[in-house]
N, C-alpha and C. Protein backbone atom coordinates (compact mmCIF):
# COMPACT_ATOMS: atom_id res chain seq x y z
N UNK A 1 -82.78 -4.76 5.18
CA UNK A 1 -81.97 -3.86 5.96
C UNK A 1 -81.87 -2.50 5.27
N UNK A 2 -81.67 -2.25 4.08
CA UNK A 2 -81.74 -1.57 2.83
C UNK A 2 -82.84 -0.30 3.32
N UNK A 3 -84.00 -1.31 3.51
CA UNK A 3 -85.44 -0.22 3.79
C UNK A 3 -85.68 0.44 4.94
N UNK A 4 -85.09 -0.22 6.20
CA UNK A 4 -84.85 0.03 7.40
C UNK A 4 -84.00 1.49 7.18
N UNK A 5 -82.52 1.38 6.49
CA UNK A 5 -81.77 2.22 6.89
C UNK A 5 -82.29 3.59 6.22
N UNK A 6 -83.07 3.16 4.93
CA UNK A 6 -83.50 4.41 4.21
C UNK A 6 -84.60 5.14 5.37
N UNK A 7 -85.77 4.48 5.94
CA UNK A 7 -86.77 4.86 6.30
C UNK A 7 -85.94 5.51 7.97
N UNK A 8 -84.91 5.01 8.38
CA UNK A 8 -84.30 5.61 9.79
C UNK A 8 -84.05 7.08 9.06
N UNK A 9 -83.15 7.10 7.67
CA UNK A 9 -82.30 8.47 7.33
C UNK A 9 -83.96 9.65 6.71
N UNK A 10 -85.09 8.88 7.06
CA UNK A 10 -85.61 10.25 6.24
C UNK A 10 -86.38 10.56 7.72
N UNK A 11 -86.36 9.63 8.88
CA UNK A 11 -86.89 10.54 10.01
C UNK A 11 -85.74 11.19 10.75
N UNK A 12 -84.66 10.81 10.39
CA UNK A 12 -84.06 11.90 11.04
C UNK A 12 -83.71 13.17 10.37
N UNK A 13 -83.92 13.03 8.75
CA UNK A 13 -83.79 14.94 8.12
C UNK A 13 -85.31 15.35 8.48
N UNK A 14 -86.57 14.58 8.61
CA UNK A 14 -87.54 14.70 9.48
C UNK A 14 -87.29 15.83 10.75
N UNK A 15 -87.00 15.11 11.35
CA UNK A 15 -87.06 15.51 12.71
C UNK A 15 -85.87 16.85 12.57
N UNK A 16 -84.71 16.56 11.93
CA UNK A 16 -83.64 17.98 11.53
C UNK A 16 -84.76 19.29 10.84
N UNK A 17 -85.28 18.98 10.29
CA UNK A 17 -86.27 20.02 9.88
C UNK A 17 -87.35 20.81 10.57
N UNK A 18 -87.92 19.30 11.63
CA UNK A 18 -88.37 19.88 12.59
C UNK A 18 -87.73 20.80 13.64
N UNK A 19 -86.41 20.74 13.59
CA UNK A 19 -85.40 21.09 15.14
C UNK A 19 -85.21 22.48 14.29
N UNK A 20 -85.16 22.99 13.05
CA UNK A 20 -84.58 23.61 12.67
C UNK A 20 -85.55 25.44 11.96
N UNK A 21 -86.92 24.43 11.92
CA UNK A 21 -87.68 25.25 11.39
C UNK A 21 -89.12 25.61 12.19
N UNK A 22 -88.79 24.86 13.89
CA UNK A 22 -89.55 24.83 15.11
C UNK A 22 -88.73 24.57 15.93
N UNK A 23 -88.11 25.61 16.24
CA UNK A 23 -86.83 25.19 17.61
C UNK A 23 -87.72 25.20 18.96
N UNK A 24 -88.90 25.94 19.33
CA UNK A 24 -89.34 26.00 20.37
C UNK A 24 -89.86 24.63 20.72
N UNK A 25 -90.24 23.79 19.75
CA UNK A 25 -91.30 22.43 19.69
C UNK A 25 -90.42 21.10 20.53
N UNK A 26 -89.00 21.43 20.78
CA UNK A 26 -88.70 20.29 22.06
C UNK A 26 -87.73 21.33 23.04
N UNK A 27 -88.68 21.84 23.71
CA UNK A 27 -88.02 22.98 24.68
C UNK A 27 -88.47 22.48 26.22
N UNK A 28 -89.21 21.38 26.15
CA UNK A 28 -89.11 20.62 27.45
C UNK A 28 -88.17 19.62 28.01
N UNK A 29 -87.27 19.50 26.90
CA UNK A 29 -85.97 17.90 26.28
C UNK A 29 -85.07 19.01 27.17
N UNK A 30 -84.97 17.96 28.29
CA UNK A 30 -83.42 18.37 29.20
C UNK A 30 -84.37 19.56 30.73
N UNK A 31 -85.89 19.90 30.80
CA UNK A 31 -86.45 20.64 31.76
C UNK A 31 -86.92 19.44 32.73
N UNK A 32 -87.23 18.31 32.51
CA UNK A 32 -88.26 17.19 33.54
C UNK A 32 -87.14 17.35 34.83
N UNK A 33 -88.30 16.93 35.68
CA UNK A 33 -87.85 16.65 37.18
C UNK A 33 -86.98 14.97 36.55
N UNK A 34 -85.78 15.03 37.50
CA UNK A 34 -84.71 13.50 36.81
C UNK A 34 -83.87 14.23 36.32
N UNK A 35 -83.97 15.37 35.40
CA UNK A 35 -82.80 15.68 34.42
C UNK A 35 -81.95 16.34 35.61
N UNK A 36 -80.48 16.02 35.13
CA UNK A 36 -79.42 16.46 36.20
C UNK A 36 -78.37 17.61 35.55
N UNK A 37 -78.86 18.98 36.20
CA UNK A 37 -78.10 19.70 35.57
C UNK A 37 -77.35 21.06 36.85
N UNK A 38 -75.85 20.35 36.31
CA UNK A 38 -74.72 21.49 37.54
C UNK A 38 -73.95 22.43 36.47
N UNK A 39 -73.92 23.51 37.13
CA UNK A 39 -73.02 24.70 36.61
C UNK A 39 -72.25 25.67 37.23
N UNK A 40 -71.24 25.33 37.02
CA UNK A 40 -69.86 26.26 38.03
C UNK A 40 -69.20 26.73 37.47
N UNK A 41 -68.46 27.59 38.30
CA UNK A 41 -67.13 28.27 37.34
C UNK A 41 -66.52 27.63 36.25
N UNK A 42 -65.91 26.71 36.74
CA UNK A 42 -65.40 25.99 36.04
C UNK A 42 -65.73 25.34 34.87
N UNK A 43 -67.35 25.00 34.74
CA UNK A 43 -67.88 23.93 33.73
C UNK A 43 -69.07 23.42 33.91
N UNK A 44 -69.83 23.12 32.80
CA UNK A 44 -71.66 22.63 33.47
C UNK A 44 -71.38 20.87 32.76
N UNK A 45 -72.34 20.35 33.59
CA UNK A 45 -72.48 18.92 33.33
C UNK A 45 -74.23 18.77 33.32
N UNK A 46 -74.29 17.83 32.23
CA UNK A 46 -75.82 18.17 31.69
C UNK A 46 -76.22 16.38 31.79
N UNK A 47 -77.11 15.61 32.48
CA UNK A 47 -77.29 15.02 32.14
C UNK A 47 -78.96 14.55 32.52
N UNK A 48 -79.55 14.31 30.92
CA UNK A 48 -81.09 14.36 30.49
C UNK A 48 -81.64 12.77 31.02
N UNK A 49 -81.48 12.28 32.37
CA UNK A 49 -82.20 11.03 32.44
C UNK A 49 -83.35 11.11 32.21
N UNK A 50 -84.12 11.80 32.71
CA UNK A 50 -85.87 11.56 32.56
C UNK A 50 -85.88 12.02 31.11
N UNK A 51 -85.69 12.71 30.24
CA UNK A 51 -85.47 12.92 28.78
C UNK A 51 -85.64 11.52 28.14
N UNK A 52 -84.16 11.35 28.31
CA UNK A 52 -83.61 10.13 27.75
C UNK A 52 -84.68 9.01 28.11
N UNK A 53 -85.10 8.55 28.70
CA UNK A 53 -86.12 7.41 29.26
C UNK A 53 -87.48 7.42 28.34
N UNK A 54 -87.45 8.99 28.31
CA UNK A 54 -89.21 9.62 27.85
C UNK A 54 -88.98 9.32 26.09
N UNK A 55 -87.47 9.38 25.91
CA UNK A 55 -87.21 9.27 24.31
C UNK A 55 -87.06 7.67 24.41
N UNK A 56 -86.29 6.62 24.95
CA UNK A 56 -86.65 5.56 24.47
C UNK A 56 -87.68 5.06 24.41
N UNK A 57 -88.74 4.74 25.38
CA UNK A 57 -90.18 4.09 25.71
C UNK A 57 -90.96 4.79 24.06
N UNK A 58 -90.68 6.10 23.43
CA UNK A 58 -90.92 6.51 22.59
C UNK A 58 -90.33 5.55 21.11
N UNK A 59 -89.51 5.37 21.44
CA UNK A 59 -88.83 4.73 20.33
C UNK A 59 -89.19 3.56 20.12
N UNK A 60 -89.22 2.64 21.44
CA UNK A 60 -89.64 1.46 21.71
C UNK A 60 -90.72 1.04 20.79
N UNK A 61 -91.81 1.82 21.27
CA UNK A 61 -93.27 1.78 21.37
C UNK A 61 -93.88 1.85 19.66
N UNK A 62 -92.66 2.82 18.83
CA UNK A 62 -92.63 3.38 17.63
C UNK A 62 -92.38 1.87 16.73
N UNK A 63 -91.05 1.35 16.94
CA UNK A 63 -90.13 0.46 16.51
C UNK A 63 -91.43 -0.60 16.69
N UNK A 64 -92.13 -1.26 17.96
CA UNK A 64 -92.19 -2.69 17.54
C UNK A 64 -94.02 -2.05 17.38
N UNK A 65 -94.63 -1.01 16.96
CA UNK A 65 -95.70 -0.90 15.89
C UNK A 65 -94.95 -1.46 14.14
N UNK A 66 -94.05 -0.83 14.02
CA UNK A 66 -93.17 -1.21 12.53
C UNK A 66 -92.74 -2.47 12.59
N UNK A 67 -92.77 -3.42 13.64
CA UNK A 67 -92.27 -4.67 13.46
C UNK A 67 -93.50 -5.38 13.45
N UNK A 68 -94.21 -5.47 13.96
CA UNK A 68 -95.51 -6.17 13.61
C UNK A 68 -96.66 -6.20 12.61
């Protein structure tokens, strides 16, 4: 579990480095047809389904290459 949690914490300063030192490189995250996005006077509501879907099947796909 030990190796798991180390190898999760270095793709995510990974990926922080990526977000940070290539901001343009996920500028499609929250644009797909699915994503649901309202904005009014009052307040915007953001929500990334087709995102979110496109990031798990990603994760999925990632995770059980490392399990086998």
């Amino acid at each position: 579990m030990g190796r798991g949690l180390i190898i999760a914490g270095l793709l995510l300063v990974g990926v922080g480095l990526l977000l940070h030192f290539a901001p343009g490189l996920l500028s499609w995250f929250g644009r797909l047809p699915g994503d649901i996005r309202v904005e009014s006077e009052n307040g915007r509501v953001f929500i990334p389904i087709t995102s979110m879907i496109l990031i798990s099947l990603a994760l999925t796909l990632i995770l059980n290459l490392f399990n086998r």
